[in-house]
N, C-alpha and C. Protein backbone atom coordinates (compact mmCIF):
# COMPACT_ATOMS: atom_id res chain seq x y z
N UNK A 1 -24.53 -13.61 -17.78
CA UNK A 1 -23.37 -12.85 -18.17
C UNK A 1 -22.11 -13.56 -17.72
N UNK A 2 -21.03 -13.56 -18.84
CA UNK A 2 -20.20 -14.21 -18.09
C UNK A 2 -18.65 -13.34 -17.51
N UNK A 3 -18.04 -13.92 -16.57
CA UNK A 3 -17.61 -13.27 -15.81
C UNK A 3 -15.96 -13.29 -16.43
N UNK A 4 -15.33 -12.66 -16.30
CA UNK A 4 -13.60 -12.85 -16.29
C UNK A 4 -12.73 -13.45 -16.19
N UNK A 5 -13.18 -13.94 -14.45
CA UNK A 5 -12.57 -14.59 -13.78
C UNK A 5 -13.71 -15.54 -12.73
N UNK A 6 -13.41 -16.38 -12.85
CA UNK A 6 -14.19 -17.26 -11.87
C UNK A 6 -14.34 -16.99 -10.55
N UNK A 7 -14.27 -17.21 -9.31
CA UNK A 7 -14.50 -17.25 -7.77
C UNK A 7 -13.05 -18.24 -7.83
N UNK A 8 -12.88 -19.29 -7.95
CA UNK A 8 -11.64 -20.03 -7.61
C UNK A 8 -10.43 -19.40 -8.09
N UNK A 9 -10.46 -18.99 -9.63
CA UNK A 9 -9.43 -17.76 -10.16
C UNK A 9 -8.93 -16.82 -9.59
N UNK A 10 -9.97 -16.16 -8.68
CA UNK A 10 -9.44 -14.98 -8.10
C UNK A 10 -8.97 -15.52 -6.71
N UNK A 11 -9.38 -16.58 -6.11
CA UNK A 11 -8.84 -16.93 -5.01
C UNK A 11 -7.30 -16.84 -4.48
N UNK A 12 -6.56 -16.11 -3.32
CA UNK A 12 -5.28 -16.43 -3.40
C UNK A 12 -4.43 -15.32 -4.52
N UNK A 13 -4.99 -14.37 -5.03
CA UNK A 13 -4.91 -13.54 -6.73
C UNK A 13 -4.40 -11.94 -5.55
N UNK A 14 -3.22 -11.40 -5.76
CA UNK A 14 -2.91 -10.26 -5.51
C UNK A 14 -3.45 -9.35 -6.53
N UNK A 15 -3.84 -8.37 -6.34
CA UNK A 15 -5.10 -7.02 -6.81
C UNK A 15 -3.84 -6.09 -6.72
N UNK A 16 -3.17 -5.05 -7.33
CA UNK A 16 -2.77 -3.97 -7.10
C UNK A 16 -3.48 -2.71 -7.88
N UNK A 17 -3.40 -1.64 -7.53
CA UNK A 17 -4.18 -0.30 -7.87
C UNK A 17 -2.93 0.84 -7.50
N UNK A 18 -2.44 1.02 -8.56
CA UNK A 18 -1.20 2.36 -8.14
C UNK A 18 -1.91 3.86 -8.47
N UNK A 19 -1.70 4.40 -7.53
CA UNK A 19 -1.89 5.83 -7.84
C UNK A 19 -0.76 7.03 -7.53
N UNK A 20 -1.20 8.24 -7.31
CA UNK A 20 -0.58 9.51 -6.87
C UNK A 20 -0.99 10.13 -5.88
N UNK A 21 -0.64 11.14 -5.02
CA UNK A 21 -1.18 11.73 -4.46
C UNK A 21 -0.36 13.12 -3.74
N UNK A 22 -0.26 13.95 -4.60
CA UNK A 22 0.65 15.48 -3.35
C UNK A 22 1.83 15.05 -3.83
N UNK A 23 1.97 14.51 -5.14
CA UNK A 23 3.38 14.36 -5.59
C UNK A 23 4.10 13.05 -5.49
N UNK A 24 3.49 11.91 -4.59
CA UNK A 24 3.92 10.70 -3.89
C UNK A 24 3.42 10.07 -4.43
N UNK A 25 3.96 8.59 -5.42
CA UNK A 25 3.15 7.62 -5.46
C UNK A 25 2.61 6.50 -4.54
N UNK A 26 1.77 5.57 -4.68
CA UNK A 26 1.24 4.94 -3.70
C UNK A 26 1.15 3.52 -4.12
N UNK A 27 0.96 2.86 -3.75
CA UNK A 27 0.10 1.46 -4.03
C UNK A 27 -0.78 0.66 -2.88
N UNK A 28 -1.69 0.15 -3.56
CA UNK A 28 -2.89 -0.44 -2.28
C UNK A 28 -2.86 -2.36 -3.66
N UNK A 29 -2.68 -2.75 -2.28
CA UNK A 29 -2.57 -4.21 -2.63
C UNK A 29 -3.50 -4.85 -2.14
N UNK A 30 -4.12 -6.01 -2.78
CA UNK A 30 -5.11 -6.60 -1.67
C UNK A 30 -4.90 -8.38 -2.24
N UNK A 31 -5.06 -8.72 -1.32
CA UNK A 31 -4.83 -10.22 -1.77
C UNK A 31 -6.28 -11.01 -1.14
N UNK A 32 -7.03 -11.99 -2.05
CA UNK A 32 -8.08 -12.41 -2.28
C UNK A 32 -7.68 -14.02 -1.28
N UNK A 33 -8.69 -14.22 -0.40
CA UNK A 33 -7.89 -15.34 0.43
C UNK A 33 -8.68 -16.53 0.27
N UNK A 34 -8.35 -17.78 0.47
CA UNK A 34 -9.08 -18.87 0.23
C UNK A 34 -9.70 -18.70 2.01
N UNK A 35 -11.06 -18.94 1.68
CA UNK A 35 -11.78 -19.30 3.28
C UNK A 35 -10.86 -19.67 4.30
N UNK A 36 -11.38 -19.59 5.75
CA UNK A 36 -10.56 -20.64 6.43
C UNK A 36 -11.33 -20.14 7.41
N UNK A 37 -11.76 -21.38 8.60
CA UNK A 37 -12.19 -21.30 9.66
C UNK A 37 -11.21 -20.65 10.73
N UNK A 38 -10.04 -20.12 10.63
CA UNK A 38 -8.75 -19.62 11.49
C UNK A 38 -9.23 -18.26 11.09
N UNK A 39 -9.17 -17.66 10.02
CA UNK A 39 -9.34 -16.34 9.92
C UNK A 39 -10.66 -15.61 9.29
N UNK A 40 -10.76 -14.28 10.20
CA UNK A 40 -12.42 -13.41 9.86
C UNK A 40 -12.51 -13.04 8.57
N UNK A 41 -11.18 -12.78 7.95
CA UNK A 41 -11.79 -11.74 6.79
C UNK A 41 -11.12 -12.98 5.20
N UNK A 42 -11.37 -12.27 4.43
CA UNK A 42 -11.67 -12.75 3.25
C UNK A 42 -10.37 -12.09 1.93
N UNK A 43 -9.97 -10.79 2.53
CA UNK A 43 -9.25 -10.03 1.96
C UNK A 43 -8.16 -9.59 2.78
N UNK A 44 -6.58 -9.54 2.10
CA UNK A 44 -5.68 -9.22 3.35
C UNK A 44 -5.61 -8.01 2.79
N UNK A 45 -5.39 -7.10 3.02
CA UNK A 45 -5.25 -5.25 2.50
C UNK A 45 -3.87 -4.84 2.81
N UNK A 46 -2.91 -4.20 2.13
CA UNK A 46 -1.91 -3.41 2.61
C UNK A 46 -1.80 -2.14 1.80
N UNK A 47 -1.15 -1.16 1.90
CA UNK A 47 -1.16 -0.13 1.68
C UNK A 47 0.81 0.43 1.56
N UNK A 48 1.15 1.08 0.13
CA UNK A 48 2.39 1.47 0.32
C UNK A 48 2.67 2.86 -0.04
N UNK A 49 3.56 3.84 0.06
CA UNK A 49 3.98 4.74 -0.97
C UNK A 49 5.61 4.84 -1.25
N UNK A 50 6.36 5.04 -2.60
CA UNK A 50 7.00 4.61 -3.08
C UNK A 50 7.43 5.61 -2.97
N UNK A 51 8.90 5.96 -2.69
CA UNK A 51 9.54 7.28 -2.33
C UNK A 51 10.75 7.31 -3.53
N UNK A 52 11.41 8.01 -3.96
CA UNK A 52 12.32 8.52 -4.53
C UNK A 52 13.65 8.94 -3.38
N UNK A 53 14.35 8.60 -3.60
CA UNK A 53 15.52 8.98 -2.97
C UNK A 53 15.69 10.39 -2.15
N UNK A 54 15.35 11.55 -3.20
CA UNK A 54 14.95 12.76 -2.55
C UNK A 54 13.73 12.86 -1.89
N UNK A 55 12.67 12.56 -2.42
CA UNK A 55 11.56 12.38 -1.55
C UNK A 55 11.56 11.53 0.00
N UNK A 56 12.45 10.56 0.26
CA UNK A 56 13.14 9.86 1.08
C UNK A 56 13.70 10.81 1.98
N UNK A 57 14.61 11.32 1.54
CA UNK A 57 15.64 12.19 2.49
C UNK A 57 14.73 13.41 3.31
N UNK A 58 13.99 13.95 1.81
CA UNK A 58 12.59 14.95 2.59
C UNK A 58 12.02 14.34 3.56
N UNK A 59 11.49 13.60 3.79
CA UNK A 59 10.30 12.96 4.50
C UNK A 59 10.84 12.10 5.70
N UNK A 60 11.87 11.32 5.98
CA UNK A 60 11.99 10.46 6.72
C UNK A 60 12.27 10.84 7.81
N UNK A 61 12.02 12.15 7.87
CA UNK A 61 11.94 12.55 9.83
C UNK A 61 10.62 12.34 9.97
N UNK A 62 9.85 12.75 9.24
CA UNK A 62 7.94 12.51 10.09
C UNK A 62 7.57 10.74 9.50
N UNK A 63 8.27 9.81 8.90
CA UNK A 63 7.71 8.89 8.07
C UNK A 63 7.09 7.83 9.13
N UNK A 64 8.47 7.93 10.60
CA UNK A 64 7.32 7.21 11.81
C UNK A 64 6.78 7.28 12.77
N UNK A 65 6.33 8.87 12.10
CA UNK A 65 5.28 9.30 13.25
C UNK A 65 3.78 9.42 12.34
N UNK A 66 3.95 8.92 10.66
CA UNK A 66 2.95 9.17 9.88
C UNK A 66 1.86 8.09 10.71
N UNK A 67 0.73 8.14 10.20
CA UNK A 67 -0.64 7.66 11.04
C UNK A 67 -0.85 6.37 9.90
N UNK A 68 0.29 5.36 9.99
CA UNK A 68 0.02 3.44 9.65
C UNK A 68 -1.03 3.05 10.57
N UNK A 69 -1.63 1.95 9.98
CA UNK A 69 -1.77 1.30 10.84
C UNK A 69 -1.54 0.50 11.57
N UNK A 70 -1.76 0.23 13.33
CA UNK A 70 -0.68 -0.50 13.55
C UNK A 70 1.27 -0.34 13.25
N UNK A 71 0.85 1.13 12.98
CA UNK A 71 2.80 0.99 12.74
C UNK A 71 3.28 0.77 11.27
N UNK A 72 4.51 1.25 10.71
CA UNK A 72 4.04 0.63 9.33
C UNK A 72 4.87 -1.33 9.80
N UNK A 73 4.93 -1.30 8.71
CA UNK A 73 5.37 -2.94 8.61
C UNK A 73 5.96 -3.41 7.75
N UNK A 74 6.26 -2.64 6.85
CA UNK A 74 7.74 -2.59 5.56
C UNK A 74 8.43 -1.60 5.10
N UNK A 75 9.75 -1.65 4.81
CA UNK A 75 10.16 -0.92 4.62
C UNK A 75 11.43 -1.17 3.53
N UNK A 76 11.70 -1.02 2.86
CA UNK A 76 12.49 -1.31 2.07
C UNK A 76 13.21 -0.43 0.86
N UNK A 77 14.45 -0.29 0.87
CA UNK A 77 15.10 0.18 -0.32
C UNK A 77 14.94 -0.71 -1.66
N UNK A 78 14.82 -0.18 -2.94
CA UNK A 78 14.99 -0.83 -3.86
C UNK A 78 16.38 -0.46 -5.14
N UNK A 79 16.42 -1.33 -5.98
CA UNK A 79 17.22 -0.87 -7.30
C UNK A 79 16.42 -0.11 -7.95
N UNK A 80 17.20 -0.33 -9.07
CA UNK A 80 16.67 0.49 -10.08
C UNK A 80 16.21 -0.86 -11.30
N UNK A 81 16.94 -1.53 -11.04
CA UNK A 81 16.55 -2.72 -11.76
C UNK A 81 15.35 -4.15 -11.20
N UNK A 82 14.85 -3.63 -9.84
CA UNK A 82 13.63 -4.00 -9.02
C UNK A 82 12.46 -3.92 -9.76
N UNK A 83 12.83 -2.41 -10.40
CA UNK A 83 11.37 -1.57 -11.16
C UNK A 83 11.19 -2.57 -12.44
N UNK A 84 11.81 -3.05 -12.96
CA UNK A 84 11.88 -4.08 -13.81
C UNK A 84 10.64 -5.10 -13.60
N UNK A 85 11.06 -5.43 -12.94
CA UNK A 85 9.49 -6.77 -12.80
C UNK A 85 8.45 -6.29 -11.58
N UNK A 86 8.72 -4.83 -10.97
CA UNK A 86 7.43 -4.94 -9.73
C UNK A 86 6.75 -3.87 -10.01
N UNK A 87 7.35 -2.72 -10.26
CA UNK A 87 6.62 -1.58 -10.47
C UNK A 87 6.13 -1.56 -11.47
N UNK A 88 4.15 -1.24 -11.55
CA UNK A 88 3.65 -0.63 -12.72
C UNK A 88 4.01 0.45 -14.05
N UNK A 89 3.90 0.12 -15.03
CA UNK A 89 4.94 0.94 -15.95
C UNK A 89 4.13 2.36 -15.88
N UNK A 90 3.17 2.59 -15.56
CA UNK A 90 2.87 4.07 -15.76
C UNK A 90 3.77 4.68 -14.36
N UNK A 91 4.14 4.01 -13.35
CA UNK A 91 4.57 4.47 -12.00
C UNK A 91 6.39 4.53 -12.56
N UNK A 92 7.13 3.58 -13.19
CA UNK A 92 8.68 3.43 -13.63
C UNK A 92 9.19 4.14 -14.05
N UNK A 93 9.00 4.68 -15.11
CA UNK A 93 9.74 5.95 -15.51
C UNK A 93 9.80 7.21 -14.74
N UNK A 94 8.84 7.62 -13.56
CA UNK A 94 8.81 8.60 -12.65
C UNK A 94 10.52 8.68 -11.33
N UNK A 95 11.15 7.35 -11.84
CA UNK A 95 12.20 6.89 -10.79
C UNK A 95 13.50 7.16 -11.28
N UNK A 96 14.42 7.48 -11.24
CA UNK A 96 15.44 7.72 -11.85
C UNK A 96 17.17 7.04 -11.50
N UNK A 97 16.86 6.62 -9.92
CA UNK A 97 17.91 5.96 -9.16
C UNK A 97 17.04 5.03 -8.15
N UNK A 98 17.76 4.63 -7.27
CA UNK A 98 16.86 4.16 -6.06
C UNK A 98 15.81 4.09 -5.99
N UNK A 99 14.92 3.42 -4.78
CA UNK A 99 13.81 4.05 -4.49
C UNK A 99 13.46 3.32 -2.97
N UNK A 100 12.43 4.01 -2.91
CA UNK A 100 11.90 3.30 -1.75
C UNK A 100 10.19 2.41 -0.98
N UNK A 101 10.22 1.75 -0.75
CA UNK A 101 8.81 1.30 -0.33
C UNK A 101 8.56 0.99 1.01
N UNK A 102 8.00 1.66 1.11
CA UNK A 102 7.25 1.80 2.77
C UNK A 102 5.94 1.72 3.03
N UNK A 103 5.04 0.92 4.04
CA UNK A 103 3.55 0.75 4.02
C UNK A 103 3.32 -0.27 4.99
N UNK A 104 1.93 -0.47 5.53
CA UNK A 104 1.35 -1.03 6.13
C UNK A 104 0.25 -2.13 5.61
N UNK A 105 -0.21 -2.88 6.65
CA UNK A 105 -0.82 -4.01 6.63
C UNK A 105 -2.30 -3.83 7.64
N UNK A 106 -3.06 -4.56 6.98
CA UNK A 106 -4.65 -4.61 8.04
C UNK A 106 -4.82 -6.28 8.37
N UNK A 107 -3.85 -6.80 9.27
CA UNK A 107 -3.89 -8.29 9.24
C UNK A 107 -3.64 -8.29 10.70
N UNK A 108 -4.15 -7.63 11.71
CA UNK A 108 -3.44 -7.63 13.24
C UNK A 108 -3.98 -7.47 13.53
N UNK A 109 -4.00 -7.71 15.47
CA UNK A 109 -4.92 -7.73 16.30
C UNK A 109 -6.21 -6.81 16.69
N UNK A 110 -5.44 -5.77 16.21
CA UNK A 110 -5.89 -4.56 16.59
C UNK A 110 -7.19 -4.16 14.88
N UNK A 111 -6.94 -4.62 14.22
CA UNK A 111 -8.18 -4.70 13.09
C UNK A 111 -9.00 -5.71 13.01
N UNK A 112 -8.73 -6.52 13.60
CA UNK A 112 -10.42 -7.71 13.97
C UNK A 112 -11.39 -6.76 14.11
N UNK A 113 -12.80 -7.86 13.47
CA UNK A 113 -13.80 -7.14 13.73
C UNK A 113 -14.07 -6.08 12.93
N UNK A 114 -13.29 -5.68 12.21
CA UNK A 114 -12.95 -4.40 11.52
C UNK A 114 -12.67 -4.45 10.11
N UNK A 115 -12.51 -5.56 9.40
CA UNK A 115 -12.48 -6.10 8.39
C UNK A 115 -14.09 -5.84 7.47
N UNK A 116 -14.86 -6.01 7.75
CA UNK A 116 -16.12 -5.41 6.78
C UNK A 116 -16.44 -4.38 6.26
N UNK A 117 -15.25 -2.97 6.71
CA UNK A 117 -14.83 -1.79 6.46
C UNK A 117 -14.30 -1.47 5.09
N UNK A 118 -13.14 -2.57 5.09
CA UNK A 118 -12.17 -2.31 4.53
C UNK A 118 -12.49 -2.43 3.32
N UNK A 119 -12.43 -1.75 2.11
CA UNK A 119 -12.33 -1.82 0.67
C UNK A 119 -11.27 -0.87 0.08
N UNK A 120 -11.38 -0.67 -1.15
CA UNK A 120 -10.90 0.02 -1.62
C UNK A 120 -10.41 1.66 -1.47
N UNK A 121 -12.05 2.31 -1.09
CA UNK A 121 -11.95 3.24 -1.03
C UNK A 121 -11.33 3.79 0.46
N UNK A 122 -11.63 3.01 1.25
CA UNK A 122 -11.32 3.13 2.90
C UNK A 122 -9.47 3.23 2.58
N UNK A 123 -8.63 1.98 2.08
CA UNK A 123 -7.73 1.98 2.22
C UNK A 123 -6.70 3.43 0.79
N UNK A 124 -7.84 3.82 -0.67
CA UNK A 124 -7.23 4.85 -0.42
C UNK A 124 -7.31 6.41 0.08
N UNK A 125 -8.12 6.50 1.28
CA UNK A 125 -8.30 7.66 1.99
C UNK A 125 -7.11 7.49 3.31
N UNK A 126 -6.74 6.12 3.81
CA UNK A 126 -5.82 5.76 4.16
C UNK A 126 -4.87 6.46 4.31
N UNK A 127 -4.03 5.63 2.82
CA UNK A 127 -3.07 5.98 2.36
C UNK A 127 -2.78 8.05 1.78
N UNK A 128 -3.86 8.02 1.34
CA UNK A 128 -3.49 9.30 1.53
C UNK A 128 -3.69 10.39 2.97
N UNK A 129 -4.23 9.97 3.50
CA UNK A 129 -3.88 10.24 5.22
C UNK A 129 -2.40 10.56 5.45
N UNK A 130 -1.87 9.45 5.13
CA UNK A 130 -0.53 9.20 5.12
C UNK A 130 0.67 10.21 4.28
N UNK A 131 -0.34 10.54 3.09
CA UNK A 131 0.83 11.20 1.99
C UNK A 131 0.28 12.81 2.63
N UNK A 132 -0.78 13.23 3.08
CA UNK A 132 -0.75 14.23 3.43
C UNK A 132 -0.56 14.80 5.19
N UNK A 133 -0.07 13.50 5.63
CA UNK A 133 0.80 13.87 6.71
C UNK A 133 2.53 14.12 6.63
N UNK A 134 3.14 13.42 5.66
CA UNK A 134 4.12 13.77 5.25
C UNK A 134 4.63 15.10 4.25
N UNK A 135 3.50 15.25 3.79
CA UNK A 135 4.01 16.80 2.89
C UNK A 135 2.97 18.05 3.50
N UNK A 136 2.78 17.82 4.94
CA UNK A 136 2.29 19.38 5.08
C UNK A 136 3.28 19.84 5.98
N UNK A 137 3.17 20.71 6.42
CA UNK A 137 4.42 21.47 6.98
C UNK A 137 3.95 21.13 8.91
N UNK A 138 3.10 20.97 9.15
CA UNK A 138 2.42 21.01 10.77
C UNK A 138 2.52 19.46 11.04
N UNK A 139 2.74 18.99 12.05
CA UNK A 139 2.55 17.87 12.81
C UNK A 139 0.67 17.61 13.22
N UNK A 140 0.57 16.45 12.70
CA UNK A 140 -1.33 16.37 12.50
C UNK A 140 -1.31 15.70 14.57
């Protein structure tokens, strides 16, 4: 059977998967790594959710006490003209001004060893960890 994409093709190849969740969109990124005797894992994983301006203003009292890992590790305002070349088009039209991206990384000390875990589904139970620590009303 033949395949899509080769093993060297995907090497080095950013993966994104956008979803929803409790009203919040998300994104889980994964980037496909060439071997290397320096590092354990094979896959770098990060995890984001994309805020809206109002959704922003809602949320950014609990956003760093939400449960990242390791802390988050980006954070960033965007345009409106950003959405242009980064954001998935089923996710773009949901934006109307601004926006925002915020998320974490599984590339640190503290996830060694811990890397054979990580897939897909791990990082989006994650992320929504995350979206449903920000829209419930109680401190988790």
């Amino acid at each position: 059977m033949k395949t899509l994409f080769t093993d060297e093709e995907l090497l080095d190849a950013l993966i994104e998967w956008p979803g929803e969740h409790n009203g919040i969109k998300y994104l889980i990124a994964c980037t496909v790594r060439t071997p290397s005797p320096h590092m354990e894992y094979d896959k770098a994983w990060a995890t984001y959710i994309l805020l809206s301006e109002v959704q922003h203003e809602e949320f950014k009292a609990k956003i760093n006490n939400a449960p990242w890992n390791c802390g988050q590790t980006y954070y960033r305002k965007h345009s409106q003209e950003f959405l242009d070349f980064w954001l998935p088009l089923n996710l773009k039209a949901k934006f109307d001004g601004g926006w925002y991206r915020m998320g974490d990384d599984f590339q640190h000390i503290f996830n060694d060893g811990k890397h054979d875990i990580y897939d897909l589904r791990y990082m989006k139970q994650h992320i929504e960890n995350v979206i449903d620590f920000l829209t419930t009303n109680e401190e988790k």
